[in-house]
N, C-alpha and C. Protein backbone atom coordinates (compact mmCIF):
# COMPACT_ATOMS: atom_id res chain seq x y z
N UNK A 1 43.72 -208.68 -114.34
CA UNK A 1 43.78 -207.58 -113.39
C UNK A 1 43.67 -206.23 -114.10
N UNK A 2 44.35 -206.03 -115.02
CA UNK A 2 44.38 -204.97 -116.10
C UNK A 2 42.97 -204.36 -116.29
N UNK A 3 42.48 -205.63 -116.86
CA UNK A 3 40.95 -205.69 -117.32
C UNK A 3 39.92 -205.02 -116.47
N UNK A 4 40.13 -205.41 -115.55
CA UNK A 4 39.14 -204.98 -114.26
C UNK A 4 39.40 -203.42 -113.85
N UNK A 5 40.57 -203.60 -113.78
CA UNK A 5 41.17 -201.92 -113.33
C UNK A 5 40.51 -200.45 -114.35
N UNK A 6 40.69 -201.27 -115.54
CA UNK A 6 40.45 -200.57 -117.03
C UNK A 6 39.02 -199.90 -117.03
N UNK A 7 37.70 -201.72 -116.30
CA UNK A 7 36.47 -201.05 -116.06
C UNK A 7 36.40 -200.29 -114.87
N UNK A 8 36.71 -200.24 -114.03
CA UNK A 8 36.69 -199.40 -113.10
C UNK A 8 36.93 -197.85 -112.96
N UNK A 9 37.70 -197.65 -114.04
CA UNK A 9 38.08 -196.25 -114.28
C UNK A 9 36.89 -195.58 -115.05
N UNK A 10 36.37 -196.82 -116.37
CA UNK A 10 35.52 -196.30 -117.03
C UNK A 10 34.17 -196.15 -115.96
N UNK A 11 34.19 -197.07 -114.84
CA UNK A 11 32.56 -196.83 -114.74
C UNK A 11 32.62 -195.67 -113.39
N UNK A 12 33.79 -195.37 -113.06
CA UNK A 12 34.06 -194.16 -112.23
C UNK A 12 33.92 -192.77 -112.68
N UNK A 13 34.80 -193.02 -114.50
CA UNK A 13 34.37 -191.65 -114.99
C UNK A 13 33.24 -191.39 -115.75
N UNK A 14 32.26 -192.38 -115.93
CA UNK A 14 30.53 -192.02 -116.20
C UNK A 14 30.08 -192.03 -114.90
N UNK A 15 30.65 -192.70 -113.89
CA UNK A 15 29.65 -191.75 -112.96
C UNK A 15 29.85 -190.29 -112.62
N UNK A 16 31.12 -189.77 -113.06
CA UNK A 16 31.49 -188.16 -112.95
C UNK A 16 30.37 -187.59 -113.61
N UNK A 17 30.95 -188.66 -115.10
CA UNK A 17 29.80 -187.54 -116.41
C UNK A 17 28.33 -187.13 -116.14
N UNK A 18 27.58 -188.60 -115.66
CA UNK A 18 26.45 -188.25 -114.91
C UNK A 18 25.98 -187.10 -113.89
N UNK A 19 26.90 -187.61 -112.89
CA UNK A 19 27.26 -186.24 -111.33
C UNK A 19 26.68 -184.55 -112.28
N UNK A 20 28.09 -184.53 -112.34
CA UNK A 20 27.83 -183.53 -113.82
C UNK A 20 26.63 -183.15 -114.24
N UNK A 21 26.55 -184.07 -115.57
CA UNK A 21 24.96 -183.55 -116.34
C UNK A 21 23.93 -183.62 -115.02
N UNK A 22 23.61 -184.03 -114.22
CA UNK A 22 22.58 -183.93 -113.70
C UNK A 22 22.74 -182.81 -112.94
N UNK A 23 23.56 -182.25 -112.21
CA UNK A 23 23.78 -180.91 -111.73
C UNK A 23 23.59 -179.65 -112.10
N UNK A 24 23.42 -180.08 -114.04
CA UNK A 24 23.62 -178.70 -115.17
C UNK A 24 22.59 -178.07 -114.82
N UNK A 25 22.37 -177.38 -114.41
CA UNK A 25 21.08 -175.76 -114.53
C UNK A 25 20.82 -175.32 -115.68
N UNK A 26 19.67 -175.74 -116.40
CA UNK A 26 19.51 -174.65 -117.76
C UNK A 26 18.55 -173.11 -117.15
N UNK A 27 19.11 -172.23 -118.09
CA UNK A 27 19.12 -171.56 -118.10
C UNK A 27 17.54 -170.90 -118.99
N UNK A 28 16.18 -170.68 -118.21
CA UNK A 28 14.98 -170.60 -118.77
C UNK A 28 13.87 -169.63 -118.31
N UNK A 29 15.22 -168.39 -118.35
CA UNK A 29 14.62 -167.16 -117.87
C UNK A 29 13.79 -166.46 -119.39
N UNK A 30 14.01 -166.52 -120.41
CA UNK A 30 13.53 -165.79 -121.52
C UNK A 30 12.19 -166.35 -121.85
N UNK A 31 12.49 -167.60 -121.84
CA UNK A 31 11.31 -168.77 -122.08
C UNK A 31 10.18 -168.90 -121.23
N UNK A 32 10.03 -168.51 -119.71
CA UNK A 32 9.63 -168.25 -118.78
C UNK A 32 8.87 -166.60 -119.16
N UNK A 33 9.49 -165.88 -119.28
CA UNK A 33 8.86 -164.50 -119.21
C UNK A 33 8.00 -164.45 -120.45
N UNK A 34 8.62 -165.32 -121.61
CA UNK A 34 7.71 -165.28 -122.91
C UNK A 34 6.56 -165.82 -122.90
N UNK A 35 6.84 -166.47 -122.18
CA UNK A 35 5.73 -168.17 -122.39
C UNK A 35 5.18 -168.10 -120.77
N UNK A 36 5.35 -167.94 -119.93
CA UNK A 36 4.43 -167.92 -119.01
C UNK A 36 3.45 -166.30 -118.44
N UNK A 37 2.95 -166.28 -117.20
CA UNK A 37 2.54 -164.98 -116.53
C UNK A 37 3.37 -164.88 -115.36
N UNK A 38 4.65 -165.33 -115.18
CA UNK A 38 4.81 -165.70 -113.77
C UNK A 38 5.43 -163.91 -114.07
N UNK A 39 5.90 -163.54 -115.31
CA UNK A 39 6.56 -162.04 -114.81
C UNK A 39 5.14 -160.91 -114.79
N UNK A 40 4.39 -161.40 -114.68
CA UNK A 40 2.98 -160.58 -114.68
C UNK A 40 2.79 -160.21 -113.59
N UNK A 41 2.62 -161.58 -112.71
CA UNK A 41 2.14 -161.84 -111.64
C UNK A 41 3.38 -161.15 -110.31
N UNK A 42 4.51 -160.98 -110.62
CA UNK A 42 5.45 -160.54 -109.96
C UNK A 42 5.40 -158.93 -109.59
N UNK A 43 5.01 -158.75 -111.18
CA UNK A 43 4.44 -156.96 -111.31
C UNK A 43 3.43 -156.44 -110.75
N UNK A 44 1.90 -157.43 -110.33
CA UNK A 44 1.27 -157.70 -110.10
C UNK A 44 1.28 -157.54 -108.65
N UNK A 45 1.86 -158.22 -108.30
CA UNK A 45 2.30 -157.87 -106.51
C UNK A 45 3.02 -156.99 -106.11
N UNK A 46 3.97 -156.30 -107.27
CA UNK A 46 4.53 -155.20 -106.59
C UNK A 46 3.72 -153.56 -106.82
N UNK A 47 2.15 -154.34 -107.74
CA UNK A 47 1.70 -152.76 -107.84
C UNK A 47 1.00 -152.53 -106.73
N UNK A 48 1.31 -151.13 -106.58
CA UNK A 48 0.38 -150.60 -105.42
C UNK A 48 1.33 -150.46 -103.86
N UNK A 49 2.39 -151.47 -103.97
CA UNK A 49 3.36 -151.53 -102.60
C UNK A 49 4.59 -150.91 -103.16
N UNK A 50 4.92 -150.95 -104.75
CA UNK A 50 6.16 -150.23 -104.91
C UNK A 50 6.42 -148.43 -105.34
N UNK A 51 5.31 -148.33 -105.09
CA UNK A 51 5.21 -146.66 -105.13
C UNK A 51 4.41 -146.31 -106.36
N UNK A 52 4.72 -145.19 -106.97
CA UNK A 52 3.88 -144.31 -107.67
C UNK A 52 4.68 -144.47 -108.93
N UNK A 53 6.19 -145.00 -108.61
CA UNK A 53 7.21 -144.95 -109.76
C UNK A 53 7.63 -146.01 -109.75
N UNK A 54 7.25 -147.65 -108.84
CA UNK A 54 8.43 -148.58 -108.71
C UNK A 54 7.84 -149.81 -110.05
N UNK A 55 8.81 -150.75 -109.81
CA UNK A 55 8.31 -151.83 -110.94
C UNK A 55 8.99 -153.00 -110.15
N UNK A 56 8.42 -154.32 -111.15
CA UNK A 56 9.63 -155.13 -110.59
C UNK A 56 9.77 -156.30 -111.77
N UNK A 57 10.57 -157.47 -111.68
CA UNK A 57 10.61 -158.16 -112.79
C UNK A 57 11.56 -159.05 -112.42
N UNK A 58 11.55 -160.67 -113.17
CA UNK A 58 12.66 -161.34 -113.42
C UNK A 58 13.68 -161.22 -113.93
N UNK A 59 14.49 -161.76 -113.18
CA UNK A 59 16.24 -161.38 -113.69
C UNK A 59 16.76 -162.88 -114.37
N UNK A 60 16.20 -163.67 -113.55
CA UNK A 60 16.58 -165.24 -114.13
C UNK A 60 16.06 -166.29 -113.57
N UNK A 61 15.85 -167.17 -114.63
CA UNK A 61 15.35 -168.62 -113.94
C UNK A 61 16.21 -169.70 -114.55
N UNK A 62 16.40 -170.40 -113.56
CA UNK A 62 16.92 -172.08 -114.03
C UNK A 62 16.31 -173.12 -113.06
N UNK A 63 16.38 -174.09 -113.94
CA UNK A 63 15.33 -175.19 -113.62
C UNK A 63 16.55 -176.48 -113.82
N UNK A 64 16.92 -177.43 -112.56
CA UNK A 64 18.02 -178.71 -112.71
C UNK A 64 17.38 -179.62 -112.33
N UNK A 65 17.82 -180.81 -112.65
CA UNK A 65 16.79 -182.20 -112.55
C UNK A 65 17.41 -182.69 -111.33
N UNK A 66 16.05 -182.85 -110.46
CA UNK A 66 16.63 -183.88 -109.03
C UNK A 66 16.58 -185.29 -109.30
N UNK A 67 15.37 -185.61 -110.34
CA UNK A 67 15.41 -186.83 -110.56
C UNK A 67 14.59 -186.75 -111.99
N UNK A 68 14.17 -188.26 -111.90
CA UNK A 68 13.14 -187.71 -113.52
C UNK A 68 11.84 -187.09 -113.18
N UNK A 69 11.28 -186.74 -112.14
CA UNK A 69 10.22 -186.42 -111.75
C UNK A 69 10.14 -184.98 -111.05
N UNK A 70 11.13 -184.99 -110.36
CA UNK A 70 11.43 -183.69 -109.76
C UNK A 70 12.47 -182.55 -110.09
N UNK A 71 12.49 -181.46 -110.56
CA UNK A 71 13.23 -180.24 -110.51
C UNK A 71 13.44 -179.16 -109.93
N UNK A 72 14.50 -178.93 -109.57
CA UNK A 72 14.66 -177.52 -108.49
C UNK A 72 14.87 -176.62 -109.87
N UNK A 73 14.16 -175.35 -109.08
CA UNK A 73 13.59 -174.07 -109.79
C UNK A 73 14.15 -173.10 -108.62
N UNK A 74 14.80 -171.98 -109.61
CA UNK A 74 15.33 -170.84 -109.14
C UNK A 74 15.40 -169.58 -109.15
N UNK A 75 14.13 -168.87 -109.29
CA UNK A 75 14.03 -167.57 -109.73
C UNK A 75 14.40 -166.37 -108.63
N UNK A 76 15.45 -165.47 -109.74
CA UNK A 76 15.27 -164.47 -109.13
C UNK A 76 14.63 -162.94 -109.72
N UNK A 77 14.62 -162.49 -108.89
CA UNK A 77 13.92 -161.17 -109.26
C UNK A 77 14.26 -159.59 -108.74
N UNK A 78 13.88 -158.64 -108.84
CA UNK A 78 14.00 -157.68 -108.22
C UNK A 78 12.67 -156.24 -107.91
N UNK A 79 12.50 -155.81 -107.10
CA UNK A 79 11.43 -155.23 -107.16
C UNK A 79 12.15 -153.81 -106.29
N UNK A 80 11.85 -152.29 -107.83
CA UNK A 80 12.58 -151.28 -107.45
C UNK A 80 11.17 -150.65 -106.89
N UNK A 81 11.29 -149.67 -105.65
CA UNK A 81 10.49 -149.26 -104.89
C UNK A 81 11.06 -147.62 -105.22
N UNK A 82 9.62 -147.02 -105.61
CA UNK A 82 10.24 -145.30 -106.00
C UNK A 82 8.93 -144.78 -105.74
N UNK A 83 8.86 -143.76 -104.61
CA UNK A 83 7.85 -143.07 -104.29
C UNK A 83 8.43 -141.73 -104.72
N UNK A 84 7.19 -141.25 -105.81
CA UNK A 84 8.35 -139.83 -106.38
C UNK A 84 6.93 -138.84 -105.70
N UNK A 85 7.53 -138.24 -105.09
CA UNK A 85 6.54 -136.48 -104.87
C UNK A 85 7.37 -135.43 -105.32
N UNK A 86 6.30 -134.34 -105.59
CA UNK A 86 6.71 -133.36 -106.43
C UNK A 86 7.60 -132.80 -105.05
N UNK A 87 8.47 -131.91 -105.87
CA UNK A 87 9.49 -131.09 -104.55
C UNK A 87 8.34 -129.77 -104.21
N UNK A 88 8.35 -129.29 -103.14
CA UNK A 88 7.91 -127.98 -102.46
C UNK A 88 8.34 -126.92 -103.26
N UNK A 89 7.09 -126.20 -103.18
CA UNK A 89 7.47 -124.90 -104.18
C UNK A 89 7.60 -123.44 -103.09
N UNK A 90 8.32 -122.87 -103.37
CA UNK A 90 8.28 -121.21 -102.99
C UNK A 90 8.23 -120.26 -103.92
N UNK A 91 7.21 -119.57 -103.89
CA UNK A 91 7.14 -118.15 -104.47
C UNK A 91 7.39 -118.74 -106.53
N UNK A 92 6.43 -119.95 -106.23
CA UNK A 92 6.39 -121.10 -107.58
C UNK A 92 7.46 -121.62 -108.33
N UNK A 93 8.70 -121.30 -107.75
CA UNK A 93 9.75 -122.25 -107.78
C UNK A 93 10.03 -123.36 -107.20
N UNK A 94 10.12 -124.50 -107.34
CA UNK A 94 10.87 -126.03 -107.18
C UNK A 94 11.39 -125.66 -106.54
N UNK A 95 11.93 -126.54 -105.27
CA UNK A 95 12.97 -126.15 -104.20
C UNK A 95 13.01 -127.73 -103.69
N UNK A 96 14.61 -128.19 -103.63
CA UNK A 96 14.65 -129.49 -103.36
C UNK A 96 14.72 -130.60 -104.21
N UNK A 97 14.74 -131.64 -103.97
CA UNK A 97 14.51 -133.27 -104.89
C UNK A 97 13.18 -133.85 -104.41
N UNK A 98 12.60 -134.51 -105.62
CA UNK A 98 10.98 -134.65 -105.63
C UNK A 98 10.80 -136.60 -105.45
N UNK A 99 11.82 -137.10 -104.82
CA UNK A 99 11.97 -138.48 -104.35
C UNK A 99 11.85 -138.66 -102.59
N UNK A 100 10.63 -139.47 -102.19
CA UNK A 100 10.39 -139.64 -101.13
C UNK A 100 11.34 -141.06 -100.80
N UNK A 101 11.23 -142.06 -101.50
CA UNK A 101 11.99 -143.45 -100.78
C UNK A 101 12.26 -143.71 -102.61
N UNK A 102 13.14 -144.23 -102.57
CA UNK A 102 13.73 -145.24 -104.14
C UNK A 102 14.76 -146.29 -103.62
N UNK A 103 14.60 -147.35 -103.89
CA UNK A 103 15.50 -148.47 -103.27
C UNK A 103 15.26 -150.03 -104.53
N UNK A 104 15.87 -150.65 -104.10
CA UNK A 104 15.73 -151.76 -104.70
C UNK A 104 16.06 -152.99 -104.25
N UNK A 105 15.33 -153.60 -103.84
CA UNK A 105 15.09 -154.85 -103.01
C UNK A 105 14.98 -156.06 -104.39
N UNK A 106 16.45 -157.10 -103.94
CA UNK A 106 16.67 -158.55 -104.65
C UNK A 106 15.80 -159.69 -104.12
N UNK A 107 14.95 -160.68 -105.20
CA UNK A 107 14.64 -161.51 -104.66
C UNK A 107 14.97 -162.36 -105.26
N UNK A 108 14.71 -163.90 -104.27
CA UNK A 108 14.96 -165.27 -104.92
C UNK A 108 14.33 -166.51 -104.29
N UNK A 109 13.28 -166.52 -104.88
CA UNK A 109 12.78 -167.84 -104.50
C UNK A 109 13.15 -169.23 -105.06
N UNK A 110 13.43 -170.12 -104.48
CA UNK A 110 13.29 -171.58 -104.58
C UNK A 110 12.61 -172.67 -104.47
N UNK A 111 12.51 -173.66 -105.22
CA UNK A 111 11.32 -174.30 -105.04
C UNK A 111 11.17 -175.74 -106.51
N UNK A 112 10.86 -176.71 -105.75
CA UNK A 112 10.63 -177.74 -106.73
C UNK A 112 9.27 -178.09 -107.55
N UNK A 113 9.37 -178.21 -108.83
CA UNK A 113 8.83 -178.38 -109.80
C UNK A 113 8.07 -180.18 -110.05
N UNK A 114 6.90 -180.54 -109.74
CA UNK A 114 6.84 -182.20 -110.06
C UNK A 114 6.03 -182.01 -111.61
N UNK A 115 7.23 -183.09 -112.60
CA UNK A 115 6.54 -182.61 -113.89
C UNK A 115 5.52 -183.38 -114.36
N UNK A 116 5.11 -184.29 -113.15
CA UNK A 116 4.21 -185.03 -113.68
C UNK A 116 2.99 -184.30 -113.42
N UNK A 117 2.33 -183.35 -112.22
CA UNK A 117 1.28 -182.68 -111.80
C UNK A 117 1.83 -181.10 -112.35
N UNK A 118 2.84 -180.68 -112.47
CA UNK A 118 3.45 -179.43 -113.18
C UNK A 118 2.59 -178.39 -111.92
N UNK A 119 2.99 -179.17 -110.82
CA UNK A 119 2.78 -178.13 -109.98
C UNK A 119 4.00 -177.29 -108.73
N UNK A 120 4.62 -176.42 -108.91
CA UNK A 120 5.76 -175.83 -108.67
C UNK A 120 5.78 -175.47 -106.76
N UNK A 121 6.42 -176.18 -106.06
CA UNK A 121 6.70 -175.79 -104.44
C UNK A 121 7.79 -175.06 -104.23
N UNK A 122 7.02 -173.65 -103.80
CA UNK A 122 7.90 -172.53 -103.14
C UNK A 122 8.31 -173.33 -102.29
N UNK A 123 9.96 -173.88 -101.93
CA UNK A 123 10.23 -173.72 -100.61
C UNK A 123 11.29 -172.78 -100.01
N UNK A 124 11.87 -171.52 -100.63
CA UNK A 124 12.46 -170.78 -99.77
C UNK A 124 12.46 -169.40 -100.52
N UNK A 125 11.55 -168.33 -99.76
CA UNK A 125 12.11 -167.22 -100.37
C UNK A 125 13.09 -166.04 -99.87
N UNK A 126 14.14 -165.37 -100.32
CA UNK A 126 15.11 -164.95 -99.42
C UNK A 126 15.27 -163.66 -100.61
N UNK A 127 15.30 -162.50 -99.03
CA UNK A 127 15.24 -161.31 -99.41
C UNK A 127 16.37 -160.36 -98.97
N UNK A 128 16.92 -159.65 -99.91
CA UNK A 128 18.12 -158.96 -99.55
C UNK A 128 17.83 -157.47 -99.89
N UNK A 129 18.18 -156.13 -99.40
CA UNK A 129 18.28 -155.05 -99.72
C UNK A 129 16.60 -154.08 -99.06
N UNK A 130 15.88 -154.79 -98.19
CA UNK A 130 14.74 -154.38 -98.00
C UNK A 130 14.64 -153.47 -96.79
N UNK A 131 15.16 -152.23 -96.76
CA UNK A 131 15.50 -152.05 -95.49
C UNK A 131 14.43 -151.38 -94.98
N UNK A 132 12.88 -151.25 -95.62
CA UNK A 132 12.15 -150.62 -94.94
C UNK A 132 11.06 -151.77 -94.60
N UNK A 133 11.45 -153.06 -95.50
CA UNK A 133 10.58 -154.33 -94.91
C UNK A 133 9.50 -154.34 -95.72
N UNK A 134 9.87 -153.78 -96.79
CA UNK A 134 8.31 -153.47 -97.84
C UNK A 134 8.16 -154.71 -98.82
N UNK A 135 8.72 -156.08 -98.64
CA UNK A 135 8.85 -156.73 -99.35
C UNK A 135 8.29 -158.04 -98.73
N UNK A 136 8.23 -158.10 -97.42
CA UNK A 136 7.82 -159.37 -96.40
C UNK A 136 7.21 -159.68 -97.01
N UNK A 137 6.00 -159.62 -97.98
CA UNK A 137 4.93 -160.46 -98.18
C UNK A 137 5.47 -161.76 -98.96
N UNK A 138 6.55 -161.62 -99.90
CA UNK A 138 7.24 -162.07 -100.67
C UNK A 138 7.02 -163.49 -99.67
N UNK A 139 7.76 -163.47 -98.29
CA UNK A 139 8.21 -164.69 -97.68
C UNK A 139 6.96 -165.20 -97.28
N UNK A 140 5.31 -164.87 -97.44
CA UNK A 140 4.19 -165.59 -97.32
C UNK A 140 3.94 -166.91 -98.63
N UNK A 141 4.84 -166.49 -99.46
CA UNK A 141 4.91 -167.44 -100.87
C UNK A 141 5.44 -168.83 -100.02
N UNK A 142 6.33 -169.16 -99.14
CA UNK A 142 7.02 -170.28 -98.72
C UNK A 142 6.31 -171.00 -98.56
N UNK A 143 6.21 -172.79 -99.20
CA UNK A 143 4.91 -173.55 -99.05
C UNK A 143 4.19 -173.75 -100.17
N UNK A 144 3.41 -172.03 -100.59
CA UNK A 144 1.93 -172.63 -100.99
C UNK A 144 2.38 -173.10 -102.60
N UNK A 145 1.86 -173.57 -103.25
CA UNK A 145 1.91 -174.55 -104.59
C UNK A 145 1.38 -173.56 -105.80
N UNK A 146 2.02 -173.64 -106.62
CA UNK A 146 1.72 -172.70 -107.43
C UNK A 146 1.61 -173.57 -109.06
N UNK A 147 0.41 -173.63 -110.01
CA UNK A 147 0.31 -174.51 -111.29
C UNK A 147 1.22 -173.98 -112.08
N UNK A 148 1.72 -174.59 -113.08
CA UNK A 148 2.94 -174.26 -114.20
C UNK A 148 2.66 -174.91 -115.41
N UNK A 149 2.13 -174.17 -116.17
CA UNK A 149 0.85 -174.56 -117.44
C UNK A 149 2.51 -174.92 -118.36
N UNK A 150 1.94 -175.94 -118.93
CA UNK A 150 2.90 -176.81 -119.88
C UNK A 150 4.26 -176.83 -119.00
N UNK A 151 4.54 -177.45 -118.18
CA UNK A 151 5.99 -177.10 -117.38
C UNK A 151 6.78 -178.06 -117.92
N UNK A 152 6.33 -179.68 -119.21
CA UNK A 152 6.83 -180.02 -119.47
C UNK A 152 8.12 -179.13 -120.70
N UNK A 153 7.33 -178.12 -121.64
CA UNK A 153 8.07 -177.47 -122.06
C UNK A 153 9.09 -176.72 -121.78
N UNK A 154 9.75 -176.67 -120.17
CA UNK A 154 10.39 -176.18 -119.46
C UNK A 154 11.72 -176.71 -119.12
N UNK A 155 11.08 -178.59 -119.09
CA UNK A 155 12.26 -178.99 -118.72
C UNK A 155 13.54 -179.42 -119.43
């Protein structure tokens, strides 16, 4: 009876250990911005919609195993929006502050990774801080499939 009880504990607490490690999120935001274009392509979309002064960029990515084939991917990002005009002059003095809109809108898309085709599915992008809505396009990403050149090096 002992005996049995004894395995039971053990094969209860490797299934914790497992639970666990498979839950771990690494952490492959540096590796990502070094080694891929995805922070290019982010900048890329925000030129031209984030003003005259805005930028935007990754803040972090982690990538956790759903299985051996599949990984959820988690990037977030942020894209600062700064439309700067010069202030109004009188009698050729400056008069005023020379900022039309400056804000900064958080993003975070989600989405699974198959490492056998290393092809990455947006499925949720969620936007916080956008209060003039200058960011919607972001949520046209939901869906479409995006390639992830060497994504085995990722996982």
């Amino acid at each position: 009876m002992k005996f049995n009880i004894y395995y039971t504990h053990c094969f209860l607490a490797l299934a914790l250990v497992s639970v666990s490690f498979s839950s771990f999120s690494k952490n492959i935001t540096r590796q990502v911005i070094e080694q891929t274009t995805f922070d290019e392509k982010i900048a890329q979309a925000c030129s031209g919609k984030c003003g005259n002064r805005g930028h935007s960029k990754i803040t972090s990515v982690s990538i956790n195993a759903i299985d051996e084939r599949y990984h959820k991917v988690v990037v977030k990002a942020y894209a600062k929006y700064h439309e700067h005009k010069n202030p109004p002059k009188v009698f050729g003095q400056p008069i005023g502050g020379g900022v039309g809109i400056k804000y900064t809108v958080d993003l975070k898309a989600t989405g699974v990774l198959d490492a056998h085709t290393c092809m990455l599915n947006v499925r949720k992008v969620d936007i916080s801080g956008d209060k003039y809505n200058l960011a919607q396009d972001a949520k046209k990403e939901e869906g479409k499939n995006h390639h992830w050149e060497n994504c085995q090096n990722f996982i």
